[in-house]
Protein backbone atom coordinates (compact mmCIF):
# COMPACT_ATOMS: atom_id res chain seq x y z
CA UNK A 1 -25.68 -14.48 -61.76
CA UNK A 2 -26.08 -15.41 -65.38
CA UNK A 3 -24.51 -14.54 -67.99
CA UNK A 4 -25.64 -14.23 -71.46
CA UNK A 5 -23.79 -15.20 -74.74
CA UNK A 6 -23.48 -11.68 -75.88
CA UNK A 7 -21.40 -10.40 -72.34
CA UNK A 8 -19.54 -13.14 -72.56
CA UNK A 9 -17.77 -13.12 -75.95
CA UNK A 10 -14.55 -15.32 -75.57
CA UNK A 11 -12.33 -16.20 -73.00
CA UNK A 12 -8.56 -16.92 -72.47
CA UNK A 13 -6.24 -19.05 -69.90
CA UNK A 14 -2.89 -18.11 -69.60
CA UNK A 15 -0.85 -20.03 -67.04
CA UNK A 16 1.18 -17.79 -64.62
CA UNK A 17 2.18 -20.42 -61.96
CA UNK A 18 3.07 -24.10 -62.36
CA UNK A 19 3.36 -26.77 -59.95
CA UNK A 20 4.55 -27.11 -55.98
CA UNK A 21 5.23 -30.45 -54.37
CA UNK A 22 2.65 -31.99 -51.79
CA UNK A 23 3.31 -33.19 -48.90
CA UNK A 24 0.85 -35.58 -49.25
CA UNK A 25 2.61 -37.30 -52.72
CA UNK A 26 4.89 -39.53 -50.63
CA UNK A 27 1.64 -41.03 -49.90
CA UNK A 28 0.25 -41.82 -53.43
CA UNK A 29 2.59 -42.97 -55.23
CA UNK A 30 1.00 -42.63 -58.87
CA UNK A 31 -0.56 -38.76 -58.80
CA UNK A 32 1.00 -36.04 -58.02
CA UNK A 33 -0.87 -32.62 -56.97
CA UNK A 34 -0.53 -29.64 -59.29
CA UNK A 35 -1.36 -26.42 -58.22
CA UNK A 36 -2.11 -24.37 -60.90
CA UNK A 37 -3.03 -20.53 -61.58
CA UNK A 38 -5.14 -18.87 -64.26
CA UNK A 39 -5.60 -15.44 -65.53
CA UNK A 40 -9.35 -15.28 -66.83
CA UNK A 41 -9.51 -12.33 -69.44
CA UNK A 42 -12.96 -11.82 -70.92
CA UNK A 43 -12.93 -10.10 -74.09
CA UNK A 44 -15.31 -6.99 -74.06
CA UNK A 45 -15.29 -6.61 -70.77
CA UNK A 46 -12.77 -6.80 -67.37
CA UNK A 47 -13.53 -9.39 -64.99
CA UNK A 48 -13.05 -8.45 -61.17
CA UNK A 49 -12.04 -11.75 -60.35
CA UNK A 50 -8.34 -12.01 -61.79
CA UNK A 51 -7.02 -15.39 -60.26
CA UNK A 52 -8.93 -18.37 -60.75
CA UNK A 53 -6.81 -21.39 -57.91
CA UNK A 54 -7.69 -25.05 -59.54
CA UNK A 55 -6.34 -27.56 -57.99
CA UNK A 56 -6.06 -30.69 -60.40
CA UNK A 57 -3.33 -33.71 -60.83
CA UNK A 58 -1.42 -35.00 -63.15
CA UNK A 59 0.46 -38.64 -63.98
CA UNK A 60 3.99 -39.19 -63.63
CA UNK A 61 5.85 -40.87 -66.25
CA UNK A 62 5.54 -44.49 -65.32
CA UNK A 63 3.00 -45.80 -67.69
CA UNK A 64 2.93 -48.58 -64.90
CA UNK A 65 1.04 -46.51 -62.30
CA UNK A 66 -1.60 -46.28 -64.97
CA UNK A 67 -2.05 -49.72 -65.55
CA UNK A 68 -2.38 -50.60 -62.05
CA UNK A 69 -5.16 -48.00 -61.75
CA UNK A 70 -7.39 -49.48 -64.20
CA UNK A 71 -10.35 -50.96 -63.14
CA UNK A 72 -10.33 -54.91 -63.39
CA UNK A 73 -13.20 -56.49 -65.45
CA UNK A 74 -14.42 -58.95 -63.64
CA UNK A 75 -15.73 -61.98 -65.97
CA UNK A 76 -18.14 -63.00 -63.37
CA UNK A 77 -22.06 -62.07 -64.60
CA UNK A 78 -25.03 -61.56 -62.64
CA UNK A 79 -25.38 -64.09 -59.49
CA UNK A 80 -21.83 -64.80 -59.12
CA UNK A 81 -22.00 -66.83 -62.87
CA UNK A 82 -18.88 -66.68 -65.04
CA UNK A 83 -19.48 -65.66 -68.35
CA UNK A 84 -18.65 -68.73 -70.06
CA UNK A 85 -21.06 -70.63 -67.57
CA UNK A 86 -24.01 -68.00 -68.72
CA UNK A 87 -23.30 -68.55 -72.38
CA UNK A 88 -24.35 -72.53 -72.15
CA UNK A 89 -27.16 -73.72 -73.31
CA UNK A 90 -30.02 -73.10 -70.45
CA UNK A 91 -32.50 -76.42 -70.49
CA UNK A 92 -35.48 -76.60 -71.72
CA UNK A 93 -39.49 -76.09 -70.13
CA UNK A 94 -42.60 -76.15 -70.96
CA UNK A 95 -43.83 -74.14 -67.76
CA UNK A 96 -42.51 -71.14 -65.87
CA UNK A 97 -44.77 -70.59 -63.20
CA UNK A 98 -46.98 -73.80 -61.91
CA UNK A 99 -49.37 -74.60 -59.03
CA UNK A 100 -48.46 -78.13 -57.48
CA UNK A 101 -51.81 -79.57 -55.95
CA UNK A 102 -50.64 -81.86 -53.42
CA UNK A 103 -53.43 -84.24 -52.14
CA UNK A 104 -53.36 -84.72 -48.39
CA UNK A 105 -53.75 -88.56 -48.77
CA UNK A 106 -50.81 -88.86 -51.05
CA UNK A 107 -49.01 -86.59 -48.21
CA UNK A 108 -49.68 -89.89 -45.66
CA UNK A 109 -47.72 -92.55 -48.24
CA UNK A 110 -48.24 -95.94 -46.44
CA UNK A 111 -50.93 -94.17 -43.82
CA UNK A 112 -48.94 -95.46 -40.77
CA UNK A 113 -49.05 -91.99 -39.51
CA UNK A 114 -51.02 -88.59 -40.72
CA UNK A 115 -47.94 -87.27 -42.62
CA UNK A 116 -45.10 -89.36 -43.58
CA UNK A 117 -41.64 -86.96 -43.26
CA UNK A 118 -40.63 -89.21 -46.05
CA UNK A 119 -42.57 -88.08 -48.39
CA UNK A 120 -42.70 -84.27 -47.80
CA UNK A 121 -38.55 -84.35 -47.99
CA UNK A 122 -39.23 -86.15 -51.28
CA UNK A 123 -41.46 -83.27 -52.37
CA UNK A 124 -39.16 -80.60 -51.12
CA UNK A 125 -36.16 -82.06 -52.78
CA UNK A 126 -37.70 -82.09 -56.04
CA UNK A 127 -39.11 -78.54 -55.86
CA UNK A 128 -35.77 -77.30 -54.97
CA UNK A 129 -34.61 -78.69 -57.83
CA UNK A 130 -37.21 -77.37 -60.63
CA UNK A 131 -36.39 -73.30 -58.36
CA UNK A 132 -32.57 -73.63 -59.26
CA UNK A 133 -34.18 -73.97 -62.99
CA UNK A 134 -35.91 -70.42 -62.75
CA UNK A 135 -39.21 -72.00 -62.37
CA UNK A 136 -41.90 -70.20 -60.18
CA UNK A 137 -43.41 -72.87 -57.61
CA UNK A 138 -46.77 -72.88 -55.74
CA UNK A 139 -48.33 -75.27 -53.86
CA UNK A 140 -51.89 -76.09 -52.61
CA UNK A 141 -52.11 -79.10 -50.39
CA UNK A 142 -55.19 -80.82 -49.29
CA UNK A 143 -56.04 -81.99 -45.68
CA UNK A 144 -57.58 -85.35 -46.19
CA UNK A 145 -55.00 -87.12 -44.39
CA UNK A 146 -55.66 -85.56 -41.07
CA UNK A 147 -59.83 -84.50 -41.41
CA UNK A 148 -62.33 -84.66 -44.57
CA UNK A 149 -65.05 -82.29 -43.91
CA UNK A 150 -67.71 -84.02 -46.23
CA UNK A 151 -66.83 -87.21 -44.69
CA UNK A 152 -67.51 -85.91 -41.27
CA UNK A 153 -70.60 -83.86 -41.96
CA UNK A 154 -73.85 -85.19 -39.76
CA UNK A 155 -71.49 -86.67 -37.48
CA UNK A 156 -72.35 -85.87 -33.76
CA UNK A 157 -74.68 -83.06 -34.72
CA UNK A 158 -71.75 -81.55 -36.90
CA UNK A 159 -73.26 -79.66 -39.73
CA UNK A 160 -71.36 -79.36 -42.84
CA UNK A 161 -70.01 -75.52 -42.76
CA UNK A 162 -68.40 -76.60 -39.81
CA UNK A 163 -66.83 -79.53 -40.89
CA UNK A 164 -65.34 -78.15 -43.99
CA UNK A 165 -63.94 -75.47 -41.62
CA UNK A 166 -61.86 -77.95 -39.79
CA UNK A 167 -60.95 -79.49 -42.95
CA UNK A 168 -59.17 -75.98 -44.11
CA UNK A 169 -57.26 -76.25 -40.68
CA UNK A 170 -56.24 -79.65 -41.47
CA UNK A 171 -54.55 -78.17 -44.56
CA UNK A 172 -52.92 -75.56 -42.64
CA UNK A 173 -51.20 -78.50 -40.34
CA UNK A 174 -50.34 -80.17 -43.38
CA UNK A 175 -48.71 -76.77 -45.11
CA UNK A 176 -47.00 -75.81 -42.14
CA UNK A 177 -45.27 -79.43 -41.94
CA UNK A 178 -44.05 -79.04 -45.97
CA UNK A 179 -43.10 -75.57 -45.20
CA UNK A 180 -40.50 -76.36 -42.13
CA UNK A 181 -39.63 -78.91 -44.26
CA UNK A 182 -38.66 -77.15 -47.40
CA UNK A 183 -37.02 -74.60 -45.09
CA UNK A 184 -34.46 -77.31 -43.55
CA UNK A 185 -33.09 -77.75 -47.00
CA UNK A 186 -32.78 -74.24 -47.70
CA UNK A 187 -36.21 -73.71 -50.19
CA UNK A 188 -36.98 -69.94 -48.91
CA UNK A 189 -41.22 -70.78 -48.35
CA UNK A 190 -44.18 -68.74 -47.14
CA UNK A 191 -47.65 -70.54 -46.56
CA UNK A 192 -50.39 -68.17 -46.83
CA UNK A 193 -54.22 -68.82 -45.47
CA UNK A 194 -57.17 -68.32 -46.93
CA UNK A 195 -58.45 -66.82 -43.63
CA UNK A 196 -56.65 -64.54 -40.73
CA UNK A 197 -54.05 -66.90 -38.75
CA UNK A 198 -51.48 -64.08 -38.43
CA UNK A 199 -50.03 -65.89 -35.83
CA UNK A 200 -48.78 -69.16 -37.94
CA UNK A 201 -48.73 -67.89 -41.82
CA UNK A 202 -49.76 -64.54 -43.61
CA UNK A 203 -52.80 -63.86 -45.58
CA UNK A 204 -53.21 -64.75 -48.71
CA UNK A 205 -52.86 -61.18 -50.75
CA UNK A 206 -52.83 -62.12 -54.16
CA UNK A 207 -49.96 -59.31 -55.60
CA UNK A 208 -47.92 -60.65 -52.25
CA UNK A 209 -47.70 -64.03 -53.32
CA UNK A 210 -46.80 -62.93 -56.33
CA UNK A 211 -43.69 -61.45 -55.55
CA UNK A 212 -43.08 -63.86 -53.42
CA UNK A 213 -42.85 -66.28 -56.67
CA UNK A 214 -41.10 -63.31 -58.76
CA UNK A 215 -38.38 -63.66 -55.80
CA UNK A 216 -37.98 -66.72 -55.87
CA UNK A 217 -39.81 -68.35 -53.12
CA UNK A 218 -42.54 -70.86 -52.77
CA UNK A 219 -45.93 -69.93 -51.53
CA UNK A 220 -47.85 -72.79 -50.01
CA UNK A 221 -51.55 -71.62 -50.21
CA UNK A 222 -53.68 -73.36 -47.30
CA UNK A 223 -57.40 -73.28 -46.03
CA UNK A 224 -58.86 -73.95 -49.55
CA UNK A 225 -60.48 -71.20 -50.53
CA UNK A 226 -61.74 -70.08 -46.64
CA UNK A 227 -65.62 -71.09 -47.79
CA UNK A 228 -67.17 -74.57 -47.38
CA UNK A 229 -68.69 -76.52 -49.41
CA UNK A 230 -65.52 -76.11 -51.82
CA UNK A 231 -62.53 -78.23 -52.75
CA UNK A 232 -59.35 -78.12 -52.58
CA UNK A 233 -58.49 -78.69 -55.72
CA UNK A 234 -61.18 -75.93 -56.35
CA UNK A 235 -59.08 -73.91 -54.57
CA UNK A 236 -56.01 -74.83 -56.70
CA UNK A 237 -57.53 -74.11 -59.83
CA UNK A 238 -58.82 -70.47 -58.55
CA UNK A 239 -55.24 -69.70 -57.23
CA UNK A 240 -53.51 -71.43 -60.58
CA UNK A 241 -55.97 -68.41 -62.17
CA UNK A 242 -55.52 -65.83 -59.90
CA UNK A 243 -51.51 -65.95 -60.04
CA UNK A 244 -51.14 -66.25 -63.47
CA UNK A 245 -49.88 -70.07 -63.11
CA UNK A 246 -49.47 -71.89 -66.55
CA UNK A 247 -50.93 -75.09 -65.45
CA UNK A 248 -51.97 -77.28 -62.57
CA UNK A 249 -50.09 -80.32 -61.02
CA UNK A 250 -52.20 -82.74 -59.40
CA UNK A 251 -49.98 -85.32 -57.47
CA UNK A 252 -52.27 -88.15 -56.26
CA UNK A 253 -51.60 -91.90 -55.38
CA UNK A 254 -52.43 -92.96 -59.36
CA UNK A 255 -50.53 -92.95 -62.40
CA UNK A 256 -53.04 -90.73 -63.80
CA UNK A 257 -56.57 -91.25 -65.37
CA UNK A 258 -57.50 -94.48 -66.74
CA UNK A 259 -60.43 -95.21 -68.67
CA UNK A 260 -61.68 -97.53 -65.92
CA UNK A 261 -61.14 -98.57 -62.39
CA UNK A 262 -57.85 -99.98 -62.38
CA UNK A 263 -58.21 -101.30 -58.68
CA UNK A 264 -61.43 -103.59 -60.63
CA UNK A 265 -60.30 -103.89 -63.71
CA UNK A 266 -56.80 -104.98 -64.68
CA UNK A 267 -57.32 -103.93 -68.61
CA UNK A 268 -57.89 -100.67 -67.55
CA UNK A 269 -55.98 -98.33 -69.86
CA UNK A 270 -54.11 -95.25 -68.81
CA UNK A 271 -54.95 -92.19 -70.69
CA UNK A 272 -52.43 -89.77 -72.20
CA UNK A 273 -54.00 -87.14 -72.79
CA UNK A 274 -58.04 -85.74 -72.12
CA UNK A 275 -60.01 -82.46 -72.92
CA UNK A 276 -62.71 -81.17 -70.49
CA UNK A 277 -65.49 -82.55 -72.29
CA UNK A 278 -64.31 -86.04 -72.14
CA UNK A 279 -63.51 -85.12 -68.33
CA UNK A 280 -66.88 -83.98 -68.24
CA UNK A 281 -69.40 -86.65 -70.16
CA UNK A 282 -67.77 -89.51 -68.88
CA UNK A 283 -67.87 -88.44 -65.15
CA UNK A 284 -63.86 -89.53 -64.70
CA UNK A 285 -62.82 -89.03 -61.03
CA UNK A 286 -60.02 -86.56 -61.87
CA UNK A 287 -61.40 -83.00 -60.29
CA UNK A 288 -64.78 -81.82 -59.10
CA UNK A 289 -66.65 -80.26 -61.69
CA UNK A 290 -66.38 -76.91 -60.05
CA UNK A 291 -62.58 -77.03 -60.62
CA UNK A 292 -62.78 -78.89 -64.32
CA UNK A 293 -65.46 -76.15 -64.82
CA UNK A 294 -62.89 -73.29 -63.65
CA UNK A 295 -59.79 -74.74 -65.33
CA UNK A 296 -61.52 -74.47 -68.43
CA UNK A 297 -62.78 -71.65 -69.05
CA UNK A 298 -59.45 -70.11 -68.06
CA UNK A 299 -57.45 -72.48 -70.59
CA UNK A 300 -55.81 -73.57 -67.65
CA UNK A 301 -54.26 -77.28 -68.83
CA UNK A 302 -54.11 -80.30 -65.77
CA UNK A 303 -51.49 -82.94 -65.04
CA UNK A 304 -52.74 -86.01 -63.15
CA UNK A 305 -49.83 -87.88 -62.00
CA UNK A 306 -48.45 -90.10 -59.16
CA UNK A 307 -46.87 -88.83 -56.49
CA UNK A 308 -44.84 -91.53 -54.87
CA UNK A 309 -42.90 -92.61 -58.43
CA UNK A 310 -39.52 -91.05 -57.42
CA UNK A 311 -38.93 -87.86 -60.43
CA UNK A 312 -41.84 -87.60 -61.28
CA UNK A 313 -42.53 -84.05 -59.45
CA UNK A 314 -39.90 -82.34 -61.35
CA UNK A 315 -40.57 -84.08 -64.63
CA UNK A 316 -44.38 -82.86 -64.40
CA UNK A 317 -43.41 -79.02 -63.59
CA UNK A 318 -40.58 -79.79 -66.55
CA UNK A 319 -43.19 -80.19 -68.67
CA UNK A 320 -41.92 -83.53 -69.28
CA UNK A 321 -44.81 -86.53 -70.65
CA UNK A 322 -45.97 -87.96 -67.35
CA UNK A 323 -49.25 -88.93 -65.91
CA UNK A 324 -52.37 -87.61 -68.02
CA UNK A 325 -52.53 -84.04 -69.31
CA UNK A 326 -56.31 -82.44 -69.37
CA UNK A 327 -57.46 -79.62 -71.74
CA UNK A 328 -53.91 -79.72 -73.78
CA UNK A 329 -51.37 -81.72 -75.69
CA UNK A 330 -47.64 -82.56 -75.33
CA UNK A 331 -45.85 -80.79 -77.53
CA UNK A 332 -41.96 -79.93 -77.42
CA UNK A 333 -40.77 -77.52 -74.03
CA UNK A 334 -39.73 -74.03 -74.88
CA UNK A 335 -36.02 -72.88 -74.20
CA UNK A 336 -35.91 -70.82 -70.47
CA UNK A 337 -33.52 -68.42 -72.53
């Protein structure tokens, strides 16, 4: 029933019963039940309801009940970090979100076996440390360790399509491997395929893998791009643009890109730094033009730089000079405030 503000002109509380004991106050020590009881007189008018029962509390007179009922402020912040730990100064990178290309010849180190366990816990360890930094990892690895597809094609009546196809589930072998092995030292990972293996990884949906990163967790994208006749690192630069990655990683077994054949020519100068064009006209054995091609027209910068040098994983997704950068310069990292 409502009431309008014209019925109901003013009303009055006039206390005609004070308090009883409770039972239950032997049992809390610092309130004690009041029983209370009202007579409601509406002015204007007579209310059929003459006793209103509210049962409320009151404090006794130890002001030391009521400081041991106040809440406690905790100083810890979000993620179990103190206050005074959150307040430092946070370090400094150039990247937040990057796509490592991992080559699957640099994943077979001395090539004694297919995949050397030494060098996958070298490329897990230094992930895990760039995640604790807040920086969103994913990975494409190649399969050349295990089964090149263009090396293979026209072999034993094996036409190209086919081979690349067993290529993409050489990468899988390989991204399964770094996966387990992340895993073991506690890097939360999910590989995704470019094609239906439901059984082994999930599909590669691109808004899933990007919560996947927004979580916290590194994707591991396999199969290439699920089509032949298409790199790897093809594949890397698509899902570098499809994610919203700053730039792309490539770890091979070089320093980075020289201006000639080091392996022929001692003199042979590294490069620091490279746009597309020069990439491009001088036909420097960085990327396939597909990927160059791709990279640049989404401003999409690349790092060349060698896997096996101990650091130099984390100092590359740090944003720190190593290698040779493509299609940008080194300037000073921005603050991960």
């Amino acid at each position: 029933m409502a009431f309008s503000a014209s019925f109901v002109h003013s009303v009055s509380l006039n206390t005609i019963a004070s308090s009883t004991s409770s039972p239950t106050s032997s049992f809390l020590p610092c309130w004690s039940p009041l029983r209370t009881h009202y007579r409601i007189s509406v002015a204007g008018h007579r209310s059929s309801w003459r006793r209103l029962s509210v049962q409320c509390t009151s404090l006794e007179s130890n002001p030391d009940h009521m400081n041991s009922r106040q809440p406690q402020i905790s100083s810890l912040g979000p993620f179990g970090v103190s206050i005074r730990e959150s307040s430092m100064a946070k370090p400094s990178v150039r990247w937040r979100r990057v796509l490592l290309k991992v080559s699957g010849e640099a994943l077979a180190g001395d090539r004694t076996q297919n995949i050397d366990p030494k060098i996958t816990m070298s490329i897990a360890r230094e992930v895990a440390a760039v995640t604790r930094l807040g920086i969103e990892v994913a990975i494409v690895v190649g399969g050349g360790n295990i089964f090149r597809g263009a090396s293979w094609a026209g072999s034993s009546g094996l036409d190209r399509s086919s081979a690349d196809y067993i290529g993409m589930l050489a990468t899988v072998m390989n991204a399964i491997f770094l996966q387990a092995t992340m895993e073991s030292i506690g890097i939360p990972t999910r590989v995704q395929t470019a094609f239906r293996m439901s059984e082994v990884a999930e599909p590669y949906i691109r808004r899933r893998a990007v919560r996947h990163l927004e979580k916290g967790r590194v994707v591991i994208f396999a199969a290439g791009t699920g089509n032949p006749f298409f790199t790897t690192d093809t594949a890397a630069a698509l899902r570098c643009a499809e994610i919203n990655a700053e730039v792309v990683l490539k770890a091979t077994n070089v320093d980075g890109v020289y201006d000639d054949d080091p392996r022929r020519n001692p003199n042979a100068r590294l490069l620091d730094t490279l746009t597309y064009q020069e990439v491009t006209s001088k036909d420097l054995s960085v990327m396939d033009l597909t990927a160059i091609t791709l990279c640049q027209e989404n401003n999409i910068p690349v790092v060349v730089f060698n896997l096996s040098n101990p650091g130099n994983i984390s100092k590359a997704i740090r944003g720190e000079r190593v290698g040779t950068l493509i299609g940008s310069t080194w300037n000073t990292p921005v603050s991960m405030s």
